[in-house]
PDB file of N, CA and C in Angstrom:
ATOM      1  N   UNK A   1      28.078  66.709  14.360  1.00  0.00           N
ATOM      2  CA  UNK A   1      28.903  65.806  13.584  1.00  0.00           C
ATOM      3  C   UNK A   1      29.012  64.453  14.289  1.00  0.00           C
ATOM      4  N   UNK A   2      28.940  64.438  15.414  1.00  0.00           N
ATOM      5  CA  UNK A   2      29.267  63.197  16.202  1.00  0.00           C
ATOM      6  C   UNK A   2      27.915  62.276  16.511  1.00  0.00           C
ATOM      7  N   UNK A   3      26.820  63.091  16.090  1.00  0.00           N
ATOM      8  CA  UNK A   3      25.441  62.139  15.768  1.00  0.00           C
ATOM      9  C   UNK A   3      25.615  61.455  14.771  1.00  0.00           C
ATOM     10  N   UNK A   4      26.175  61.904  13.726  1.00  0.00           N
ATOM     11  CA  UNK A   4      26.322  61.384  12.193  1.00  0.00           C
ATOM     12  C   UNK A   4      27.196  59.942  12.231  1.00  0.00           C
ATOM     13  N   UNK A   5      27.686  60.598  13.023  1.00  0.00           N
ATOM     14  CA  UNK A   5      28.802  59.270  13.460  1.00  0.00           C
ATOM     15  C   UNK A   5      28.440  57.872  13.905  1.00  0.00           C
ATOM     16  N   UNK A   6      27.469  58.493  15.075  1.00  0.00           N
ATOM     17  CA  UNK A   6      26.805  57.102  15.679  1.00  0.00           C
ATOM     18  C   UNK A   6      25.827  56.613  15.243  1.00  0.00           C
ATOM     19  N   UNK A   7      25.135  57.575  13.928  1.00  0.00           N
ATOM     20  CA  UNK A   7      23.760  56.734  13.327  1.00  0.00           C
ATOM     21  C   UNK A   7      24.719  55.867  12.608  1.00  0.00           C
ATOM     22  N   UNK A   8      25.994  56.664  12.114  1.00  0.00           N
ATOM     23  CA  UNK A   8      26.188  55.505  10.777  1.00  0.00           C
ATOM     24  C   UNK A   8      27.017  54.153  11.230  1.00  0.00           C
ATOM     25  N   UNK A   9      26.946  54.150  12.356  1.00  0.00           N
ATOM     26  CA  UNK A   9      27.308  53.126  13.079  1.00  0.00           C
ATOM     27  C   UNK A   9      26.588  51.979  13.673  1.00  0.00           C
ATOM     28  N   UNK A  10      25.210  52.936  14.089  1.00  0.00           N
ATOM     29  CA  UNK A  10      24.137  52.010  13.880  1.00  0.00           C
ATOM     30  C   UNK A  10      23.746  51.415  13.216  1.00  0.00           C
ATOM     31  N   UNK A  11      23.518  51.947  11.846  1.00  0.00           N
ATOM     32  CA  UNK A  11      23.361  51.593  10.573  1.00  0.00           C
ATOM     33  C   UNK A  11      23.778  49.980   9.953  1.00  0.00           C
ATOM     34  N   UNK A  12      25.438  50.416  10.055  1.00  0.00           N
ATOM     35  CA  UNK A  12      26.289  49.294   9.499  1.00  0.00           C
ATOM     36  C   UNK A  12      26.214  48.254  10.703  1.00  0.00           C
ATOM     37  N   UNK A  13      25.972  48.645  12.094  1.00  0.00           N
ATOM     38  CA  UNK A  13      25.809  47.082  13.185  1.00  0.00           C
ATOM     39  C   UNK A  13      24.342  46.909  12.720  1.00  0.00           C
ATOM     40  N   UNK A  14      23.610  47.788  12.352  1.00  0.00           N
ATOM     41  CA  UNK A  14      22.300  46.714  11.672  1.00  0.00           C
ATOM     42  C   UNK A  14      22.547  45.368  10.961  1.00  0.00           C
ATOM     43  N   UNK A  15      22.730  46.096   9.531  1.00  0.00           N
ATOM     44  CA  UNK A  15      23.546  45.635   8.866  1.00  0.00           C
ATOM     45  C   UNK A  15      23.981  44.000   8.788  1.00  0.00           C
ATOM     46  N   UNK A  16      25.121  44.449   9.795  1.00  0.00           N
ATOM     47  CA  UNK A  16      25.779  43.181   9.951  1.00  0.00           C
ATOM     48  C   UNK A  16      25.186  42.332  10.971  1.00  0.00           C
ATOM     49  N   UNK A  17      24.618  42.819  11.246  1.00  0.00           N
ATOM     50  CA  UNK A  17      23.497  41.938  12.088  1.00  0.00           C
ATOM     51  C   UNK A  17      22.195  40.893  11.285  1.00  0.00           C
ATOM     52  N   UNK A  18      21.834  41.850  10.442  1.00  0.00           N
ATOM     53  CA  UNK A  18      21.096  40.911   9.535  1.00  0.00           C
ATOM     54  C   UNK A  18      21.422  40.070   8.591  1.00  0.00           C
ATOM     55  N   UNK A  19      22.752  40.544   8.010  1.00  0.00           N
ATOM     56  CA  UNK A  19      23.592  39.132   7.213  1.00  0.00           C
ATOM     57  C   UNK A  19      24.074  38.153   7.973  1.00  0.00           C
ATOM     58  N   UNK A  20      24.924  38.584   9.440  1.00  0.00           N
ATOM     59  CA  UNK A  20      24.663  37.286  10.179  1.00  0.00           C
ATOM     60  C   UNK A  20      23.705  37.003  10.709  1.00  0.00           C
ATOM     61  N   UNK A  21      22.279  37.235  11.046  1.00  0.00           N
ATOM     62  CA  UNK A  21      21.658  36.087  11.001  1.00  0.00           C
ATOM     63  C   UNK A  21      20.931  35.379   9.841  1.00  0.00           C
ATOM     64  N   UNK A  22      21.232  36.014   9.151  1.00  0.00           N
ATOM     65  CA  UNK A  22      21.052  35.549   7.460  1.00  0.00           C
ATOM     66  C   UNK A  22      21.369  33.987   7.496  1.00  0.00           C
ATOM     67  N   UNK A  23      22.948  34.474   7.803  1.00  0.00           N
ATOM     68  CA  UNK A  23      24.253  33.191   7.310  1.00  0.00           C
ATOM     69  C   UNK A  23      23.796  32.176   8.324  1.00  0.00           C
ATOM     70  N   UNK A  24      23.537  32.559   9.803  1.00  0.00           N
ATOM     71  CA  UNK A  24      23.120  31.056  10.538  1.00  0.00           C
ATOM     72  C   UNK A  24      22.045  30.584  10.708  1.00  0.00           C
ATOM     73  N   UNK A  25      20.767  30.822   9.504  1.00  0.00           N
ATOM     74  CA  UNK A  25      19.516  30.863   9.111  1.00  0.00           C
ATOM     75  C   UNK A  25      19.835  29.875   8.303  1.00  0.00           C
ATOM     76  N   UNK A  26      20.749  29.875   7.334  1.00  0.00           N
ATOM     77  CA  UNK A  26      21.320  28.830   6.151  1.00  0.00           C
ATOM     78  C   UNK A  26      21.839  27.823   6.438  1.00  0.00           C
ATOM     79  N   UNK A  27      23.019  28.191   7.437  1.00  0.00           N
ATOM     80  CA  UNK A  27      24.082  27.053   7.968  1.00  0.00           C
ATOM     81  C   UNK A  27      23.123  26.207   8.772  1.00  0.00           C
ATOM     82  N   UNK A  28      22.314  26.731  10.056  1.00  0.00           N
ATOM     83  CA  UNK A  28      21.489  25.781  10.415  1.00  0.00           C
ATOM     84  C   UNK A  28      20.177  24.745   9.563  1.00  0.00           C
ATOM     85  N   UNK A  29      19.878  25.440   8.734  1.00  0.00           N
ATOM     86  CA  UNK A  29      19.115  24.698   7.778  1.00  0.00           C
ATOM     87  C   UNK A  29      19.909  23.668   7.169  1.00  0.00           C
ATOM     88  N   UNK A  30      21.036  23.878   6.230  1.00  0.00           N
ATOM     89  CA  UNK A  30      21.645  22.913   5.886  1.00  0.00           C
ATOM     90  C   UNK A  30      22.156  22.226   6.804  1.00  0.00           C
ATOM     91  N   UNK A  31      22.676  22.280   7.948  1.00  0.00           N
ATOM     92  CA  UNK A  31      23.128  21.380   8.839  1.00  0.00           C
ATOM     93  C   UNK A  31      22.022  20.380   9.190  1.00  0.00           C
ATOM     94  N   UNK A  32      20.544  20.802   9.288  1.00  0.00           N
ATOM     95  CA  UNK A  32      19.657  19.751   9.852  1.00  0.00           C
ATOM     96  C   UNK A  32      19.407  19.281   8.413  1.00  0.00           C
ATOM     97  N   UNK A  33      19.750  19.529   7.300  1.00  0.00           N
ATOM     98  CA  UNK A  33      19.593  18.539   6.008  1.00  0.00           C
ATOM     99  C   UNK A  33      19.916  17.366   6.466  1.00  0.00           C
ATOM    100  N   UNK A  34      21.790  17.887   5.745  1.00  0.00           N
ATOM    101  CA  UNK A  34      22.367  17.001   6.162  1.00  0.00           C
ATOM    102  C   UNK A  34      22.721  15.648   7.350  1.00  0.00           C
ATOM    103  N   UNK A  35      22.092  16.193   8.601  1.00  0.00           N
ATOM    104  CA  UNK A  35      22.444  15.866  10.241  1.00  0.00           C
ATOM    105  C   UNK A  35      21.388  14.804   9.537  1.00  0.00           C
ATOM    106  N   UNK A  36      20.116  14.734   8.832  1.00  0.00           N
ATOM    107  CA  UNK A  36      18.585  13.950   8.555  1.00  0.00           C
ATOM    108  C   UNK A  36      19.680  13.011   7.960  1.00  0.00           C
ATOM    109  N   UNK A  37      20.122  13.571   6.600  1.00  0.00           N
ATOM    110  CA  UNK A  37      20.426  12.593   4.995  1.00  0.00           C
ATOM    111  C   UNK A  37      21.541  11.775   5.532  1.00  0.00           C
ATOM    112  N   UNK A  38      22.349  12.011   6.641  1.00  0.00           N
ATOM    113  CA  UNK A  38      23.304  11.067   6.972  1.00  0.00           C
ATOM    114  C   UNK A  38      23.166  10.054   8.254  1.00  0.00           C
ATOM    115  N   UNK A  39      22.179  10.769   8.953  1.00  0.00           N
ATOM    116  CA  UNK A  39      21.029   9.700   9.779  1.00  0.00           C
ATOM    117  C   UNK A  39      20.165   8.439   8.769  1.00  0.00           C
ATOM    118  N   UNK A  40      19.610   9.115   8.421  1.00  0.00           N
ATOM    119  CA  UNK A  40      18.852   8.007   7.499  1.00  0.00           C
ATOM    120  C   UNK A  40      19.930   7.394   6.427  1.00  0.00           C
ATOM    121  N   UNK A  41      21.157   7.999   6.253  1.00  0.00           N
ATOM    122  CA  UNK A  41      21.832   6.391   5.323  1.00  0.00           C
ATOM    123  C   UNK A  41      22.389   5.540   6.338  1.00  0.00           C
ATOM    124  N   UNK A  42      22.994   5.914   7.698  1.00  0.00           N
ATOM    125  CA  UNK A  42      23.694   5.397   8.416  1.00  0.00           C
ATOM    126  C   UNK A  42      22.528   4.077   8.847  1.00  0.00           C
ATOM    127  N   UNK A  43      20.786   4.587   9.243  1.00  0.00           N
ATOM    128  CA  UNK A  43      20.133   3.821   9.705  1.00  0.00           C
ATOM    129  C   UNK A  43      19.710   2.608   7.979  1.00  0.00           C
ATOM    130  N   UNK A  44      19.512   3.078   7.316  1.00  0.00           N
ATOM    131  CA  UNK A  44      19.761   2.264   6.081  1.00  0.00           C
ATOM    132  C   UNK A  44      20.881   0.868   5.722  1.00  0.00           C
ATOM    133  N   UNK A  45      22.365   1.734   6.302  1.00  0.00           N
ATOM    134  CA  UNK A  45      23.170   0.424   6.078  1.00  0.00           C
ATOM    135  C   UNK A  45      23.314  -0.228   7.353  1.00  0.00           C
ATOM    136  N   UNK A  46      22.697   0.336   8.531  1.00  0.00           N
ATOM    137  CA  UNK A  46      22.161  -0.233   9.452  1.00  0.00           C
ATOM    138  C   UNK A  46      21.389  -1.722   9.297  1.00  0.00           C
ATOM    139  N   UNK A  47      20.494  -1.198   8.673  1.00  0.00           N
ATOM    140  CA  UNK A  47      19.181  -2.219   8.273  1.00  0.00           C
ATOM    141  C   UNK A  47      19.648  -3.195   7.555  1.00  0.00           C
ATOM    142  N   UNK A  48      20.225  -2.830   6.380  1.00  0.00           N
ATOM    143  CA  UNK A  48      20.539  -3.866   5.217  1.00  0.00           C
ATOM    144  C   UNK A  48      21.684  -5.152   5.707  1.00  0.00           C
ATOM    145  N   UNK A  49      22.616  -3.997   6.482  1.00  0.00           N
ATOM    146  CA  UNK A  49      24.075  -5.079   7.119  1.00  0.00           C
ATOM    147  C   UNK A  49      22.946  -5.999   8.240  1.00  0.00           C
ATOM    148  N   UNK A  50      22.149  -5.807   9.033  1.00  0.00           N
ATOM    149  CA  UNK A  50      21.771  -6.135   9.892  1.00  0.00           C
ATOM    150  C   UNK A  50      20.896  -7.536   8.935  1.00  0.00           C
ATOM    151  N   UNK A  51      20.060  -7.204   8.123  1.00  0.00           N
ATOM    152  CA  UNK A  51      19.306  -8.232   7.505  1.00  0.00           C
ATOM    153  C   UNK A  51      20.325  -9.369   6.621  1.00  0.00           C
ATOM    154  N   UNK A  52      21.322  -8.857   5.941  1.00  0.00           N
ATOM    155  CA  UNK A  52      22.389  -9.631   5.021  1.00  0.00           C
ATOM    156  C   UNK A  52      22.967 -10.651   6.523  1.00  0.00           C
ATOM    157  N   UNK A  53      22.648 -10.070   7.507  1.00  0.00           N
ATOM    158  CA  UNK A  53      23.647 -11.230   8.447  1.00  0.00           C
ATOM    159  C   UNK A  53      25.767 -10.293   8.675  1.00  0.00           C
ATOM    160  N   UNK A  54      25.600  -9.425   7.845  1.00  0.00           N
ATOM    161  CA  UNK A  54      26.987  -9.284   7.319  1.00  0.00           C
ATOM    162  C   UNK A  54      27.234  -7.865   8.205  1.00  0.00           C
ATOM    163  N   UNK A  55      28.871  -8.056   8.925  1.00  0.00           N
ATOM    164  CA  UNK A  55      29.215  -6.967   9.704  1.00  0.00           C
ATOM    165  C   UNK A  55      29.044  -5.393   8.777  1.00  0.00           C
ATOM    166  N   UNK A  56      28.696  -3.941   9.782  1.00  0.00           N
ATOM    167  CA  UNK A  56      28.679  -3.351   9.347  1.00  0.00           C
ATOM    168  C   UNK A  56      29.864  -2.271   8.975  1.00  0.00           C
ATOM    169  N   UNK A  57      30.830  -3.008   8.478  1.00  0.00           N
ATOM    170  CA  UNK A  57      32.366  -2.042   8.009  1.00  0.00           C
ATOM    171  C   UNK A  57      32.456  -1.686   6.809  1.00  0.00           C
ATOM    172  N   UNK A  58      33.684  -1.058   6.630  1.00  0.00           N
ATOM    173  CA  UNK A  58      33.534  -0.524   5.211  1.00  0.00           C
ATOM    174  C   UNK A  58      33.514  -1.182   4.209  1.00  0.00           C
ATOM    175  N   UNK A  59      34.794  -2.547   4.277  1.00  0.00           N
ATOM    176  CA  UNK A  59      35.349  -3.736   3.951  1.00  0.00           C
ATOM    177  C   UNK A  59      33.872  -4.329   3.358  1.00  0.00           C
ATOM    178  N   UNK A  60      33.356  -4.826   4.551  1.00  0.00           N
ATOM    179  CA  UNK A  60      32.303  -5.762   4.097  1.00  0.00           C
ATOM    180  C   UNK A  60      31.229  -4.987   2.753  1.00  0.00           C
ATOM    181  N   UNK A  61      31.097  -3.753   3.374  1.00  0.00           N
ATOM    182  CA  UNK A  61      30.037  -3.176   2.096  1.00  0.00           C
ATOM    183  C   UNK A  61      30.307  -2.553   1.015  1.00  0.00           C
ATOM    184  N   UNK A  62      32.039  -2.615   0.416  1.00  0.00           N
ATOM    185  CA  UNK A  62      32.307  -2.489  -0.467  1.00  0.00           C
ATOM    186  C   UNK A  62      32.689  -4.178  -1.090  1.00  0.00           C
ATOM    187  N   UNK A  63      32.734  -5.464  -0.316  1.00  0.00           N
ATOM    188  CA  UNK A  63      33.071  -6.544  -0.689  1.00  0.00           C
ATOM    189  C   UNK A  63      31.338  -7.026  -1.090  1.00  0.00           C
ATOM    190  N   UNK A  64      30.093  -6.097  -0.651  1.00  0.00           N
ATOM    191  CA  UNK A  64      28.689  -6.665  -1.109  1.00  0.00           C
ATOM    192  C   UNK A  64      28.472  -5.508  -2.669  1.00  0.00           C
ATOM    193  N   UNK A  65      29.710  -4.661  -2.427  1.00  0.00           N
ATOM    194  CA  UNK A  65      28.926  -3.700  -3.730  1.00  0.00           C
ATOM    195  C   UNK A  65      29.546  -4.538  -4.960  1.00  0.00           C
ATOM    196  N   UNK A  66      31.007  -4.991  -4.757  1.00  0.00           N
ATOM    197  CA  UNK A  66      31.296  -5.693  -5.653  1.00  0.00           C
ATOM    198  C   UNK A  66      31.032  -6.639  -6.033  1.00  0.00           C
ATOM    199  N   UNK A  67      30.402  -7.428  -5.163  1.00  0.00           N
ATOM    200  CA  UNK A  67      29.613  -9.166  -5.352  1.00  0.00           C
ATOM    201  C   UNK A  67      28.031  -8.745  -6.411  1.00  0.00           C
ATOM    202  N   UNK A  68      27.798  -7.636  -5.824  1.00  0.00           N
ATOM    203  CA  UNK A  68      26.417  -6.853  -6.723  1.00  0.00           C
ATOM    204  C   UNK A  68      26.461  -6.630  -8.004  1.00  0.00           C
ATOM    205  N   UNK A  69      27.421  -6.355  -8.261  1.00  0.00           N
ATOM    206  CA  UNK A  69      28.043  -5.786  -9.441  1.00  0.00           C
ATOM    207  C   UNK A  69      28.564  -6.825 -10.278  1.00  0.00           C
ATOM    208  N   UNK A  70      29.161  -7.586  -9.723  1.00  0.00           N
ATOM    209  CA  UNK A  70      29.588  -9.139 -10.410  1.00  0.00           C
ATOM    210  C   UNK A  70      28.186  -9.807 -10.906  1.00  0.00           C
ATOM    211  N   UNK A  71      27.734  -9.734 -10.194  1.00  0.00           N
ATOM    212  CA  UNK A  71      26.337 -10.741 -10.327  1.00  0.00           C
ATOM    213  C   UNK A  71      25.393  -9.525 -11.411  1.00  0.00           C
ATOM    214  N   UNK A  72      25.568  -8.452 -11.167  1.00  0.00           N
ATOM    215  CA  UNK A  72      24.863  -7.711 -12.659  1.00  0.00           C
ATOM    216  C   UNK A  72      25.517  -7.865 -13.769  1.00  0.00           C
ATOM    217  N   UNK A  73      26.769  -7.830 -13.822  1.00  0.00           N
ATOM    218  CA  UNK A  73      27.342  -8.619 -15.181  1.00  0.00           C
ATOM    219  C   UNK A  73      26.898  -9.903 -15.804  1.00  0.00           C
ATOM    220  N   UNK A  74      26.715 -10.542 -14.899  1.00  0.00           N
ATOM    221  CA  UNK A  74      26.434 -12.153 -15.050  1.00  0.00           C
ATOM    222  C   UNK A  74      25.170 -11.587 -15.874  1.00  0.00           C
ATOM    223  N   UNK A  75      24.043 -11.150 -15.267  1.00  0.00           N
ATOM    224  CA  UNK A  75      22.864 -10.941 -15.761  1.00  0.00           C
ATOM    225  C   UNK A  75      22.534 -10.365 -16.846  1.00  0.00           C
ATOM    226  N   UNK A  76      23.535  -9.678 -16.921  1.00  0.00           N
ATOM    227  CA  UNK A  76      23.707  -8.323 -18.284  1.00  0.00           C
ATOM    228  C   UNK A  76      24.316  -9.313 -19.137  1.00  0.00           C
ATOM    229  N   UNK A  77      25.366 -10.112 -19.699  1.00  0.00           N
ATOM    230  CA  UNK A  77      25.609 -11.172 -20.171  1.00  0.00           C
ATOM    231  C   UNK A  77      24.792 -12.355 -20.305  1.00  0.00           C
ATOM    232  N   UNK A  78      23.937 -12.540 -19.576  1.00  0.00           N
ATOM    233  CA  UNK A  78      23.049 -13.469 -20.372  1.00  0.00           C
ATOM    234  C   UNK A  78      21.839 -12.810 -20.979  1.00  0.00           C
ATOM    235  N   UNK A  79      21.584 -11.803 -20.726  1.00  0.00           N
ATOM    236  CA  UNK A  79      20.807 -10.449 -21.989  1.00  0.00           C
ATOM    237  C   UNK A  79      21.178 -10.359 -23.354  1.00  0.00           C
ATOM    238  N   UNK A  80      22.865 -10.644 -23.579  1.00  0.00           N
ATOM    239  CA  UNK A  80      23.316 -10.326 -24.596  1.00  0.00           C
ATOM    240  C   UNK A  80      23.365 -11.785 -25.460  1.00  0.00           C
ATOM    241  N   UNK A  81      23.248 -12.586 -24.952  1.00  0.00           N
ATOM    242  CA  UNK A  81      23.349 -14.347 -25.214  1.00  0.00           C
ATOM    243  C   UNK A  81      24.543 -14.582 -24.937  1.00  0.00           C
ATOM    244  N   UNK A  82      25.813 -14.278 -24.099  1.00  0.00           N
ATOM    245  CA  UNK A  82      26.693 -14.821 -23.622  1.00  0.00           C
ATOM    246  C   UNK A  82      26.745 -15.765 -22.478  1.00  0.00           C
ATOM    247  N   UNK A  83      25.990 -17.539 -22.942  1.00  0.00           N
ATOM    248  CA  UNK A  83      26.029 -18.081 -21.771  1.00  0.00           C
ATOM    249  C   UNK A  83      26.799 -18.924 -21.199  1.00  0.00           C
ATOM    250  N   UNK A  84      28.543 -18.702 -21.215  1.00  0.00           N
ATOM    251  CA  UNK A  84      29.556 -19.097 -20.431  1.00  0.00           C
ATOM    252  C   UNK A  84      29.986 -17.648 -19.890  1.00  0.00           C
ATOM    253  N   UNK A  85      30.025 -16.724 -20.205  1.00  0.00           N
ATOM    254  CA  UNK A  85      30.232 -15.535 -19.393  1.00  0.00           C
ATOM    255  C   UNK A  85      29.156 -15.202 -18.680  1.00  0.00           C
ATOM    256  N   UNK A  86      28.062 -15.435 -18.629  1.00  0.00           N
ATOM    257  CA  UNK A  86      26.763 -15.466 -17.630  1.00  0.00           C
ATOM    258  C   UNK A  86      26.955 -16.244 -16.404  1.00  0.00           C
ATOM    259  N   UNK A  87      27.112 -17.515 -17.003  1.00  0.00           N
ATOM    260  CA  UNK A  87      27.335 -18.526 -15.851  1.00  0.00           C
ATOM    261  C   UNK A  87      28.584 -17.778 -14.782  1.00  0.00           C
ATOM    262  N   UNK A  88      30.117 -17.449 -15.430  1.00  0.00           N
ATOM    263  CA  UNK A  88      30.877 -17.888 -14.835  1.00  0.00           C
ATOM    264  C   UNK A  88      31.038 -16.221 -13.885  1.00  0.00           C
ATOM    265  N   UNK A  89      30.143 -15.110 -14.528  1.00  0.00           N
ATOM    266  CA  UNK A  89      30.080 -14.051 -13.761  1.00  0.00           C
ATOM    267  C   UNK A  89      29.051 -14.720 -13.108  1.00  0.00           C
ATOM    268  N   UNK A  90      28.071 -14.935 -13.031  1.00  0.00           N
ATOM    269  CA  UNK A  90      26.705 -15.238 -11.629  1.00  0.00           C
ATOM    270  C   UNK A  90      27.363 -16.102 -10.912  1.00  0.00           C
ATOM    271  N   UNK A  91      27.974 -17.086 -11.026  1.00  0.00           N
ATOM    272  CA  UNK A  91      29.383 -17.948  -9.928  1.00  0.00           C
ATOM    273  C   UNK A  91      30.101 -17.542  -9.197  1.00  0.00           C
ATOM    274  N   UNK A  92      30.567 -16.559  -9.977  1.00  0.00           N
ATOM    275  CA  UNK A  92      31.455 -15.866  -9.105  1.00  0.00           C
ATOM    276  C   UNK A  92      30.685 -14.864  -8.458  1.00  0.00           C
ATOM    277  N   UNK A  93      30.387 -13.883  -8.622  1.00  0.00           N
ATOM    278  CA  UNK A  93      29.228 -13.128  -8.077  1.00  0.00           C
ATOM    279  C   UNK A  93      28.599 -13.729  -6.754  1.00  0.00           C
ATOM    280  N   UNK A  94      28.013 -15.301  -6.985  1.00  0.00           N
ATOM    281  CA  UNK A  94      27.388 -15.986  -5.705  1.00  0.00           C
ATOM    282  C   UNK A  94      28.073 -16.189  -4.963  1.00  0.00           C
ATOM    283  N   UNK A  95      29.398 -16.388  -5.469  1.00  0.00           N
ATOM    284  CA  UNK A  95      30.521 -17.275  -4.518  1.00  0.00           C
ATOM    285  C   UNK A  95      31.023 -16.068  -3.101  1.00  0.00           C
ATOM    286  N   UNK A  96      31.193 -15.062  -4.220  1.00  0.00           N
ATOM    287  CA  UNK A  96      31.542 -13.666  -3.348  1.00  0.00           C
ATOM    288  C   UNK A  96      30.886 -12.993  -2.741  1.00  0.00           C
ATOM    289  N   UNK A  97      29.288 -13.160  -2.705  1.00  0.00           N
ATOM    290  CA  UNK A  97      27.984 -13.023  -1.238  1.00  0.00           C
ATOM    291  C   UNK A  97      28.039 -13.636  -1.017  1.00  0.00           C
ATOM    292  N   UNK A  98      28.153 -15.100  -0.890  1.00  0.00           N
ATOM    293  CA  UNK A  98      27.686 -16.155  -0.022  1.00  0.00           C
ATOM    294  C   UNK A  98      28.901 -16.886   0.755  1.00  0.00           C
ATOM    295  N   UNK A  99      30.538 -16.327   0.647  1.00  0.00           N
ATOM    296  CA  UNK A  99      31.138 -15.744   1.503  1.00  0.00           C
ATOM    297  C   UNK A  99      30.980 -14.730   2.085  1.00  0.00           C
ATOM    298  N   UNK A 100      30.808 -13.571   1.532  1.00  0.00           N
ATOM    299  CA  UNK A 100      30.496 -12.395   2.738  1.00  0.00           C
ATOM    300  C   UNK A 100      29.378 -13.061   3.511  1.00  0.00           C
ATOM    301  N   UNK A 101      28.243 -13.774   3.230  1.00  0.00           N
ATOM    302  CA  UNK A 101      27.417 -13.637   4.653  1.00  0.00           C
ATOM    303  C   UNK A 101      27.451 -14.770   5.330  1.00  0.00           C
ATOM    304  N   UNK A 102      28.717 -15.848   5.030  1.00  0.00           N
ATOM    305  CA  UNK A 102      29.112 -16.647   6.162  1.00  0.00           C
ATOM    306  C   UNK A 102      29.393 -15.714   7.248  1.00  0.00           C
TER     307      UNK A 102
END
């Protein structure tokens, strides 16, 4: 009776031996995804802040997403034939990059 015991003990530390290394077969895979996909954006807004001239904070690259975005309105408005709302979004739009990269 006490063999029965220790196979089925063996058994289940199999077992759990192969689901955990299952689980850190996964976790490490996704970790070197991720560890890559957040390397390469970090070296990305690296690059871009570095070429714009413009510090790399949060501030500044949400003050270039919105200047981006201004200035696609402008553009998207003169698509539609709105050309005083073209102008006065691409103005503003310029005004608000070309402060950020003073």
């Amino acid at each position: 009776m006490q063999a029965n015991a220790v196979q089925a003990n063996g058994f289940f530390d199999e077992i759990g031996e192969s689901i955990g290394e299952a689980i850190r077969v996964v976790v490490d895979f996704l970790l070197g995804i991720f560890t890559n996909f957040f390397s390469a954006f970090g070296d990305f807004i690296d690059g871009l802040t570095r070429s714009l001239g413009i510090n790399d904070s949060f501030f500044s690259i949400v003050v270039l997403v919105i200047g981006l975005l201004i200035l696609w309105g402008g553009l998207r408005a003169f698509l539609r034939g709105s050309l005083l709302g073209g102008i006065l979004r691409t103005l503003l739009g310029l005004f608000i990059l070309s402060w950020l990269m003073m």
